[in-house]
N, C-alpha and C. Protein backbone atom coordinates (compact mmCIF):
# COMPACT_ATOMS: atom_id res chain seq x y z
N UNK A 1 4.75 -23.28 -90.68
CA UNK A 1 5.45 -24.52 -90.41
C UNK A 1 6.86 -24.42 -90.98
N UNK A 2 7.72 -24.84 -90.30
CA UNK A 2 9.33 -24.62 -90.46
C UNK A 2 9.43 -26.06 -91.50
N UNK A 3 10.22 -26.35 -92.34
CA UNK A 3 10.56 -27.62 -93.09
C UNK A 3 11.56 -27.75 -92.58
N UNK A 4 11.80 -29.03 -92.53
CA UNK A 4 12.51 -29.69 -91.88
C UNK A 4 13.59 -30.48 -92.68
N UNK A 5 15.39 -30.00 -92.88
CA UNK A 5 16.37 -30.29 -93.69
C UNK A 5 17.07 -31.44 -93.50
N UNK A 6 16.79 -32.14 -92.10
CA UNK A 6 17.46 -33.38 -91.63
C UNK A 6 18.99 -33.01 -90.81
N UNK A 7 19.04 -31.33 -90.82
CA UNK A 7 20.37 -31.29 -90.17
C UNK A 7 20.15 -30.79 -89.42
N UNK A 8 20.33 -31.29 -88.28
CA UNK A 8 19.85 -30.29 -86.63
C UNK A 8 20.26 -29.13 -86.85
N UNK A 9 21.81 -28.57 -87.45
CA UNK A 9 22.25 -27.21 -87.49
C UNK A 9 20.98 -26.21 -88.20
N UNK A 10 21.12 -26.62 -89.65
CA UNK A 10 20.61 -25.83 -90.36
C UNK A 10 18.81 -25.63 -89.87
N UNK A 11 18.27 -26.38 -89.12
CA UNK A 11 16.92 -26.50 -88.25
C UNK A 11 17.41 -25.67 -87.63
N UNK A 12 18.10 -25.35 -86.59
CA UNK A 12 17.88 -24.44 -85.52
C UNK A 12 18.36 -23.08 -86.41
N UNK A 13 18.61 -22.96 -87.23
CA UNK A 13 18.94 -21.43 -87.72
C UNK A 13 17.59 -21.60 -89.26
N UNK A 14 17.14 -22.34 -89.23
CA UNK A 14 15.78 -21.57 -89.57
C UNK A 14 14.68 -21.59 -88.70
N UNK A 15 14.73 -22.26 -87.77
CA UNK A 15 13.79 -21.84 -86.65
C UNK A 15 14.20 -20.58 -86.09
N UNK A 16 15.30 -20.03 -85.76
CA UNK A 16 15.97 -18.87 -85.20
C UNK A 16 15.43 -17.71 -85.94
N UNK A 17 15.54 -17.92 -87.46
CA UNK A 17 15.36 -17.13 -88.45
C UNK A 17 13.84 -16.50 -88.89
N UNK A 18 12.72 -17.59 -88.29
CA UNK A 18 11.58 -17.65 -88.64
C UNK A 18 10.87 -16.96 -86.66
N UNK A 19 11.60 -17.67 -86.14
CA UNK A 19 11.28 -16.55 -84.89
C UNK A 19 11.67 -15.49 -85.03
N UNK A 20 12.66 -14.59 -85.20
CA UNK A 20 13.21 -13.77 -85.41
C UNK A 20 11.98 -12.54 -86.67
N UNK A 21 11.56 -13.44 -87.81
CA UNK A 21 11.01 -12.50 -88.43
C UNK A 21 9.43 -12.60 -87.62
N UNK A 22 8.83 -13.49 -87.13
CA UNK A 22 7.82 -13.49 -86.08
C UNK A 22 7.69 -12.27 -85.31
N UNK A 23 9.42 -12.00 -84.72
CA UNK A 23 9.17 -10.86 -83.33
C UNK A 23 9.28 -9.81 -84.52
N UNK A 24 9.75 -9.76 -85.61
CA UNK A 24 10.13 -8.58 -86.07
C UNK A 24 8.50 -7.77 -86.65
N UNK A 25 7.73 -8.94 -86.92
CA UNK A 25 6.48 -9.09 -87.49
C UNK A 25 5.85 -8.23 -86.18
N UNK A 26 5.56 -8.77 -85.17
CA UNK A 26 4.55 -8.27 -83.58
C UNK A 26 5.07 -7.30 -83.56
N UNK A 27 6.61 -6.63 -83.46
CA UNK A 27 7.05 -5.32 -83.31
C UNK A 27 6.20 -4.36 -84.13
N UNK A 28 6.14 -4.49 -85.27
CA UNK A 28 6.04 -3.66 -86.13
C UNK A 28 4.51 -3.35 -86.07
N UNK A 29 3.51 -4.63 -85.57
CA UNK A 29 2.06 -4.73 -85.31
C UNK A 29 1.82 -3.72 -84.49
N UNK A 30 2.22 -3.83 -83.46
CA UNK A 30 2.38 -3.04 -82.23
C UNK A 30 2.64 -1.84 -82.69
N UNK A 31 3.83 -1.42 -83.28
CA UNK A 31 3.97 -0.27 -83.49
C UNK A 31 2.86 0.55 -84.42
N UNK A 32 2.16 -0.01 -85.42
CA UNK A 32 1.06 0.51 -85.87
C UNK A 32 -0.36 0.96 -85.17
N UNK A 33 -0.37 -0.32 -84.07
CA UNK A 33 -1.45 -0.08 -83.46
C UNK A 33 -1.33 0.45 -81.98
N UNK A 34 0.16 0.70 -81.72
CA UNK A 34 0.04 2.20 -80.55
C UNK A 34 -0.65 3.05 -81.10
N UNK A 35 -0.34 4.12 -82.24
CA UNK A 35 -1.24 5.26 -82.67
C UNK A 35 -2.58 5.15 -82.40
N UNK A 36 -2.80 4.11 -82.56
CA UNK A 36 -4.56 3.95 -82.75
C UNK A 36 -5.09 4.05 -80.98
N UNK A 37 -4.10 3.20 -80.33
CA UNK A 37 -4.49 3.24 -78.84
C UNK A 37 -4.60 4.46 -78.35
N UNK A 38 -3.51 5.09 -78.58
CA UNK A 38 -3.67 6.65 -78.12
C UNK A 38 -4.42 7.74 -78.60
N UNK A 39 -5.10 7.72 -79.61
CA UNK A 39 -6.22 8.14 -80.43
C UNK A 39 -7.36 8.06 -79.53
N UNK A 40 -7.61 6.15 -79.22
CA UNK A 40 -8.85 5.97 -78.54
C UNK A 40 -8.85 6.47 -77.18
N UNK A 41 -7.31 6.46 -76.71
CA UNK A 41 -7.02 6.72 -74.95
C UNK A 41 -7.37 8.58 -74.90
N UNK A 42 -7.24 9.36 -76.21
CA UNK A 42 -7.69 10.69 -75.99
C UNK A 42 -9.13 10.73 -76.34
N UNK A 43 -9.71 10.38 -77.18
CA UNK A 43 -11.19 10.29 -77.15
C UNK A 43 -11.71 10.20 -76.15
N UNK A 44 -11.41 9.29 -75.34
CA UNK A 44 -11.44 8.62 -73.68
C UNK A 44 -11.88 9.87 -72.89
N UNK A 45 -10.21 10.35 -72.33
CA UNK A 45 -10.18 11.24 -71.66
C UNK A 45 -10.86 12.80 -71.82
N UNK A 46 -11.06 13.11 -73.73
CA UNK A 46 -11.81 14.23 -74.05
C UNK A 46 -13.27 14.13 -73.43
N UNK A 47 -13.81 12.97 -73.69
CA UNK A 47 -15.12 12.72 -73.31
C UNK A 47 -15.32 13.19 -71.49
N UNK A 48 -14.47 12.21 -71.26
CA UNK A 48 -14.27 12.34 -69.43
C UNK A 48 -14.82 13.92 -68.95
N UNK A 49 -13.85 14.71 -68.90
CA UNK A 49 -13.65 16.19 -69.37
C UNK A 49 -14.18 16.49 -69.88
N UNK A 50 -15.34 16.21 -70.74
CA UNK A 50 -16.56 17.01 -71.18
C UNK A 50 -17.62 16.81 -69.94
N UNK A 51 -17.49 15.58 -69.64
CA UNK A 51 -18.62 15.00 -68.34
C UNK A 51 -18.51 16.02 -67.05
N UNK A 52 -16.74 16.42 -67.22
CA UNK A 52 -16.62 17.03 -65.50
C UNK A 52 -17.19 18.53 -66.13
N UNK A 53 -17.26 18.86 -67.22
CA UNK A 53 -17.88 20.37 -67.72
C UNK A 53 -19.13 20.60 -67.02
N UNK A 54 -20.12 19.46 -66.97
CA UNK A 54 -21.59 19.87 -66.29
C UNK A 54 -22.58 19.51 -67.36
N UNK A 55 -22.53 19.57 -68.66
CA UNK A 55 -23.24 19.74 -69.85
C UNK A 55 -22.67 17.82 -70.42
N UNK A 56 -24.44 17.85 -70.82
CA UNK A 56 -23.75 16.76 -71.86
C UNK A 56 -23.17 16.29 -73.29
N UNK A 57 -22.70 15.63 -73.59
CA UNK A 57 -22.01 15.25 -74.62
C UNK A 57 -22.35 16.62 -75.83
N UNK A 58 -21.89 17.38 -76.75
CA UNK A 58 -22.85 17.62 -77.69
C UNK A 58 -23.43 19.29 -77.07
N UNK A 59 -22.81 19.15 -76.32
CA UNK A 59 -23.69 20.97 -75.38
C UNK A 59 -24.66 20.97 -75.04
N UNK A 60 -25.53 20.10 -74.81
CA UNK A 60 -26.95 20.38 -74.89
C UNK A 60 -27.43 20.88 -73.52
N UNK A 61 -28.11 21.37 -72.80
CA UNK A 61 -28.63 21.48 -71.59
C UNK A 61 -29.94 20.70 -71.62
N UNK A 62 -30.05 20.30 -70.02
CA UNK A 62 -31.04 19.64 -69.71
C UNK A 62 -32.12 21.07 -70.01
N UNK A 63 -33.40 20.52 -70.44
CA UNK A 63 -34.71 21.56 -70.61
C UNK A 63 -35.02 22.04 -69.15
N UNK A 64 -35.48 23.19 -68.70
CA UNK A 64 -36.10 23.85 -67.75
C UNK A 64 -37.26 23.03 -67.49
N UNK A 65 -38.44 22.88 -66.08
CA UNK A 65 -39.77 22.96 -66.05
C UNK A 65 -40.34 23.99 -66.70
N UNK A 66 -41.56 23.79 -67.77
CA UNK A 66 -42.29 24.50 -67.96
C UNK A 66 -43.51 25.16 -67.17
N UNK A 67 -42.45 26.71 -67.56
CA UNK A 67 -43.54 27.46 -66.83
C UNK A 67 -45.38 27.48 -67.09
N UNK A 68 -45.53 28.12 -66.52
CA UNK A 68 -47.36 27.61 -66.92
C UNK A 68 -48.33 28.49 -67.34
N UNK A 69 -48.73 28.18 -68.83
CA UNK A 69 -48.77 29.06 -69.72
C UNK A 69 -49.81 30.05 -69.30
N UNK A 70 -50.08 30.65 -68.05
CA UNK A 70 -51.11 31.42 -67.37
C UNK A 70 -50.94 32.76 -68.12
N UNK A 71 -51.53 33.34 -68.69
CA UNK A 71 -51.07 35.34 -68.77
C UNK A 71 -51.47 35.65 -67.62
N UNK A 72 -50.57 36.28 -66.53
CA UNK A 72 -50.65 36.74 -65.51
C UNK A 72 -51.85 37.91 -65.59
N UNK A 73 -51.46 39.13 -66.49
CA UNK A 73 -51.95 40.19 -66.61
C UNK A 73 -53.51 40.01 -66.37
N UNK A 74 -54.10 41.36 -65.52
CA UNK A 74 -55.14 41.38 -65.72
C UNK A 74 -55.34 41.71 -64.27
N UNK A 75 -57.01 40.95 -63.77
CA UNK A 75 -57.66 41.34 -62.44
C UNK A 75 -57.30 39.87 -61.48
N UNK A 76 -56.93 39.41 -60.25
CA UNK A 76 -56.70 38.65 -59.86
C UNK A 76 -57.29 39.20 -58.55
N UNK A 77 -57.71 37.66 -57.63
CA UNK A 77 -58.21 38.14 -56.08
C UNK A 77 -57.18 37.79 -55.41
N UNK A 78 -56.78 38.56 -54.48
CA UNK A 78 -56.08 37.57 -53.05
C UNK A 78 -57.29 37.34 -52.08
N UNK A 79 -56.75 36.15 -51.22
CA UNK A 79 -57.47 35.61 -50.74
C UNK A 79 -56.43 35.02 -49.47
N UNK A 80 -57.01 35.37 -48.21
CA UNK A 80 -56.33 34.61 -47.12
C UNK A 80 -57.45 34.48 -46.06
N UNK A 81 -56.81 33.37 -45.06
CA UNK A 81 -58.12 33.15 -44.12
C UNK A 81 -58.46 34.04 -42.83
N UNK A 82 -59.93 34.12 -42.81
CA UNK A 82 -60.16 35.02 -41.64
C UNK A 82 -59.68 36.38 -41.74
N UNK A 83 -59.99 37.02 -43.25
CA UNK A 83 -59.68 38.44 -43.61
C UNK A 83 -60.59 38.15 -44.62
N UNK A 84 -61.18 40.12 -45.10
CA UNK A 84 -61.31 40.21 -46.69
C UNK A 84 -60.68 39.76 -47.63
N UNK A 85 -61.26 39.31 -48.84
CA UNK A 85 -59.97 39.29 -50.22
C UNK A 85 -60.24 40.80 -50.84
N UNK A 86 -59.32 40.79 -51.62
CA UNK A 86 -59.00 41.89 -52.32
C UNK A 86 -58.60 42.02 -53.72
N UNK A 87 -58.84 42.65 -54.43
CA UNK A 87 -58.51 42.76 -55.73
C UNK A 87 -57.42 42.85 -56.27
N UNK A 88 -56.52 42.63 -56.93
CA UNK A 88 -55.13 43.03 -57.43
C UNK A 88 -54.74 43.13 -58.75
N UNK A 89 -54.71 43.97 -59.24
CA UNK A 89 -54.03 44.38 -60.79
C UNK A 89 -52.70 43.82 -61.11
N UNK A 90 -52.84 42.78 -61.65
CA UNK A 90 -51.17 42.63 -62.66
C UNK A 90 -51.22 43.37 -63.91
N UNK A 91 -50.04 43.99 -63.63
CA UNK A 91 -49.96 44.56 -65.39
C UNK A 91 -48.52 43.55 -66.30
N UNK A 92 -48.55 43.57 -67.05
CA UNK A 92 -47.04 43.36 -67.97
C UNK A 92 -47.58 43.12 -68.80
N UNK A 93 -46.04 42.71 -69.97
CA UNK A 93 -47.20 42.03 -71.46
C UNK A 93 -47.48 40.81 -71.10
N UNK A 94 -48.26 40.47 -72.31
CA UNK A 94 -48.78 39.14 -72.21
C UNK A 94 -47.94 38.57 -72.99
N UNK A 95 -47.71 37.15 -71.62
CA UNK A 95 -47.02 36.19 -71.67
C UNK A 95 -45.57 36.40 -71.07
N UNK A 96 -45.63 37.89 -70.32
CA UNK A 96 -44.56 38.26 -69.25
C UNK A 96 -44.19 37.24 -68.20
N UNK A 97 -43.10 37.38 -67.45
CA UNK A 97 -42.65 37.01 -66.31
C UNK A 97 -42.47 37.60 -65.26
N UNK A 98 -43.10 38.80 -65.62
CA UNK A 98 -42.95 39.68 -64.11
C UNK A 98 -43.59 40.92 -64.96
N UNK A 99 -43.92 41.64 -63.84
CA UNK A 99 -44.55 42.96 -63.99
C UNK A 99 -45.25 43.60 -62.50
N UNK A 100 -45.93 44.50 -63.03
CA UNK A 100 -46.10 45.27 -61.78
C UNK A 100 -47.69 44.87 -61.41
N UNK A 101 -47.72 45.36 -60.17
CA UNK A 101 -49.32 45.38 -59.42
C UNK A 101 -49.70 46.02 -58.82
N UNK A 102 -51.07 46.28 -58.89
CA UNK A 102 -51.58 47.90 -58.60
C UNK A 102 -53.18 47.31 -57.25
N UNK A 103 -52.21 47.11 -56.23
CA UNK A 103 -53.66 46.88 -55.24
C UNK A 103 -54.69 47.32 -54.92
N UNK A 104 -56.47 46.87 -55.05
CA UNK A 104 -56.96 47.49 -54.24
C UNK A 104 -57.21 47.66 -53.04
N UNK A 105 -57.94 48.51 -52.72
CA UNK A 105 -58.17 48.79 -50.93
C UNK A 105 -58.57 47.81 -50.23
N UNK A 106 -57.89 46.99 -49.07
CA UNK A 106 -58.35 46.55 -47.94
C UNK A 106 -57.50 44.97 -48.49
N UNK A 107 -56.75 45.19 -48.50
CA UNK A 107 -55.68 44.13 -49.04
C UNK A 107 -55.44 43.39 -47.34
N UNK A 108 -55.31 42.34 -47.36
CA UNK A 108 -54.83 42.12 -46.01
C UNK A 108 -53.33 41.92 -45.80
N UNK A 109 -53.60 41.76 -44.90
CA UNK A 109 -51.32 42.15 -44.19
C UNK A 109 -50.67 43.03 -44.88
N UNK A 110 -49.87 43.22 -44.99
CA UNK A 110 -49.06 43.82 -45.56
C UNK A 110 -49.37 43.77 -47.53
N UNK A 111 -50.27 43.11 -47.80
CA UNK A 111 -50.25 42.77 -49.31
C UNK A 111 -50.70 44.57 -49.99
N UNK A 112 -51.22 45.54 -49.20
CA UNK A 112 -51.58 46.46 -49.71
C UNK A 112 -49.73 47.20 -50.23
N UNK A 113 -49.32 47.15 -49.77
CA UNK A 113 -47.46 47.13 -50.14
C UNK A 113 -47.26 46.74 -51.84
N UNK A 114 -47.98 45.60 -51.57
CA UNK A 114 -47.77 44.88 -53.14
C UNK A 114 -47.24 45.57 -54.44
N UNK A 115 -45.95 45.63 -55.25
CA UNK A 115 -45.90 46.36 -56.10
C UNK A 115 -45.30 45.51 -57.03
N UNK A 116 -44.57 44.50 -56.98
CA UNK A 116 -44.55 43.84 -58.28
C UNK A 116 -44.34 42.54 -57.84
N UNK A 117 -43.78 41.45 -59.49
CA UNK A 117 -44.52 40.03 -59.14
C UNK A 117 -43.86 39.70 -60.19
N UNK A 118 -43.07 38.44 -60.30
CA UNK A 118 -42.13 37.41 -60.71
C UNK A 118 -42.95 36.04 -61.12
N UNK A 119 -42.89 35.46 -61.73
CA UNK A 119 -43.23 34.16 -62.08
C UNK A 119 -41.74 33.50 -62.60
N UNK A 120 -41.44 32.07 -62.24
CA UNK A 120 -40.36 31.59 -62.50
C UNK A 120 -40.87 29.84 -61.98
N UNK A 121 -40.32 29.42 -63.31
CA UNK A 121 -40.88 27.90 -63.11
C UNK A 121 -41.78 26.79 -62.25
N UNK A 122 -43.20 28.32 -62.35
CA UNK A 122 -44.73 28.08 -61.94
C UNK A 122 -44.94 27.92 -60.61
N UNK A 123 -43.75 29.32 -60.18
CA UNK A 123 -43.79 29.74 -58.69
C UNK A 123 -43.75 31.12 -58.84
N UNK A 124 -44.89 31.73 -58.63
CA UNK A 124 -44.97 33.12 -58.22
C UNK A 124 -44.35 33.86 -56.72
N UNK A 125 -43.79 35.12 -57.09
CA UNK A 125 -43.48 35.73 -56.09
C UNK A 125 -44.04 37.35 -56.23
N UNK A 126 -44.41 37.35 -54.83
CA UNK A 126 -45.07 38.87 -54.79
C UNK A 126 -44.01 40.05 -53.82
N UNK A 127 -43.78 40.94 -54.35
CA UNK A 127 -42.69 41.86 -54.05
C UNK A 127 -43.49 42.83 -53.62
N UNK A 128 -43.04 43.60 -52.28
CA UNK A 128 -43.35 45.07 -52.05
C UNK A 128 -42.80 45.94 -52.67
N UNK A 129 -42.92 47.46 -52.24
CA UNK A 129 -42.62 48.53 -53.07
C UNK A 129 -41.21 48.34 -52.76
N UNK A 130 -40.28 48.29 -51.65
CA UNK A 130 -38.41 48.10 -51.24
C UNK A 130 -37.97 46.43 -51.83
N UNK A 131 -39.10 45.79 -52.81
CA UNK A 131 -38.50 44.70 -53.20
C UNK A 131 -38.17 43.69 -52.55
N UNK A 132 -39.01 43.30 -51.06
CA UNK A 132 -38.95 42.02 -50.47
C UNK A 132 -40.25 41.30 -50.64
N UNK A 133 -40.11 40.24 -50.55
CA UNK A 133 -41.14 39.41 -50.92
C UNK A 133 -42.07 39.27 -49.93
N UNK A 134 -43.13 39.51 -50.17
CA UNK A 134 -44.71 39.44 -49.24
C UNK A 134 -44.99 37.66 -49.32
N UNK A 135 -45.31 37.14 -50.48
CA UNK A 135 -45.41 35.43 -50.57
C UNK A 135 -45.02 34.64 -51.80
N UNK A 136 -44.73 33.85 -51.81
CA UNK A 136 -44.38 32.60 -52.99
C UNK A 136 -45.51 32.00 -52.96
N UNK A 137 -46.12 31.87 -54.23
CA UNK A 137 -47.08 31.04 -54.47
C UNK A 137 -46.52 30.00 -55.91
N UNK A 138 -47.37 28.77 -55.71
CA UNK A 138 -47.22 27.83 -56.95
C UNK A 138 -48.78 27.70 -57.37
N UNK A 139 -48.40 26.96 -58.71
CA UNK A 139 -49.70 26.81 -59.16
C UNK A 139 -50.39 25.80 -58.99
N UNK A 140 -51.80 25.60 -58.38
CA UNK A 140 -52.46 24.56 -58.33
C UNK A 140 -54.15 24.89 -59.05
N UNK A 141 -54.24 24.19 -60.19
CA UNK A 141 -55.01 24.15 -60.98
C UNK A 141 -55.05 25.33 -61.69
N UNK A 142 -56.25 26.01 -61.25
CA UNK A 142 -56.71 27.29 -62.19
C UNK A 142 -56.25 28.17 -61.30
N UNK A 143 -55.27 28.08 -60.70
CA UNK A 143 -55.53 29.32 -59.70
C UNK A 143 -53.73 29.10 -58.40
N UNK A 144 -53.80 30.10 -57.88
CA UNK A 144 -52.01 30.02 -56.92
C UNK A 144 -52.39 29.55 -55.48
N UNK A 145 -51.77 28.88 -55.23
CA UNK A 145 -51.70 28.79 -53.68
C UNK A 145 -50.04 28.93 -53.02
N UNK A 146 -50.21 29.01 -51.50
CA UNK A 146 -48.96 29.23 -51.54
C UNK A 146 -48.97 30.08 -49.83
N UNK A 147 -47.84 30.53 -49.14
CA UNK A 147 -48.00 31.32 -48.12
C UNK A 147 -46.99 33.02 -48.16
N UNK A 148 -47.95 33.46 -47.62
CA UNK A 148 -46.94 34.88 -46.96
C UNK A 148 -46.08 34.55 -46.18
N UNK A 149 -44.88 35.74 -46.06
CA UNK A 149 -43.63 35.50 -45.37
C UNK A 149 -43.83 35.44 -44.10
N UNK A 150 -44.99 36.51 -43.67
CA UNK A 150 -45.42 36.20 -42.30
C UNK A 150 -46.01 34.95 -41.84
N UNK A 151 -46.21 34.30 -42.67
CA UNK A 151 -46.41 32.28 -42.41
C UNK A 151 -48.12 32.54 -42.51
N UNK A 152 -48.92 33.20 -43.21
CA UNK A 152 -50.60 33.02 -43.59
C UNK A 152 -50.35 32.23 -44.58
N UNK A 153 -51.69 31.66 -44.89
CA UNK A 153 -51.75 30.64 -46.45
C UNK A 153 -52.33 31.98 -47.10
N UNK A 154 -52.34 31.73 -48.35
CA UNK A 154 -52.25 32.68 -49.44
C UNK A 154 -53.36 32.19 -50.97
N UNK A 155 -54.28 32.40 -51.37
CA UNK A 155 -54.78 32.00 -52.61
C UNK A 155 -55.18 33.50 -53.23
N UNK A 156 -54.35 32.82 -54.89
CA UNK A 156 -54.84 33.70 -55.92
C UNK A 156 -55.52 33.27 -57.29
N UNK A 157 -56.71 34.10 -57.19
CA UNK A 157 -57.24 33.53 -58.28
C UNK A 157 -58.08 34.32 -58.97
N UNK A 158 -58.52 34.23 -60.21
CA UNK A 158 -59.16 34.82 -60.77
C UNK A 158 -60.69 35.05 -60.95
């Protein structure tokens, strides 16, 4: 509140005077709290630009599906319709993701080819000896289902 001297002059030059230190006051506010704006306006934009990276905040990656804790290795049947099944050897270590396979006789289609085998987020793939794929199988229950490339359905199981 301005006091009031009874002389219009000397009123308007302390009102002048008291506005005056007012703007000089907000200037100076302002000027403290730009820094801070531009602080928060780069936080801002760092964040942004972490978002367009792919990854979130912090590096973290989203988790994979878990694969399915099957040990491949061992004796497995194939099985397709309106043919014999057949026996098939996986080898690798246990708790591998791939390894090799050693067919027995009378494999149907082309599966006697069979030479190795991929597992990747509880989709099997079966490879010939030149490394093209015979079938993709997934897992359903205890056991793979799934088709050959030649379009047969496909079950493997133990």
């Amino acid at each position: 509140m301005i006091p009031k001297s009874g002389n219009r002059f000397s009123d308007k030059i302390m009102l002048e005077q008291n506005v005056r230190a007012n703007s000089d006051s907000i200037q100076s506010d302002t000027a403290l709290r730009m820094p801070t704006i531009r602080v928060a306006g780069g936080v801002v934009v760092a964040l942004m630009l972490a978002g367009c990276a792919g990854s979130p905040f912090g590096g973290a990656t989203p988790a994979a599906a878990p694969a399915p804790t099957e040990d491949m290795t061992g004796r497995w049947i194939l099985s397709t319709p309106n043919a014999p099944s057949c026996g098939m050897n996986f080898a690798g270590a246990p708790g591998a993701h791939e390894g090799a396979i050693e067919p027995e006789g009378g494999c149907p289609g082309k599966f006697f080819t069979s030479w190795h085998w991929t597992l990747e987020q509880s989709a099997l793939t079966i490879n010939d000896h030149e490394n093209q794929p015979l079938a993709h199988l997934t897992v359903a229950d205890d056991r793979f289902e799934g088709q050959a490339t030649a379009g047969m359905p496909v079950t493997l199981n133990r």
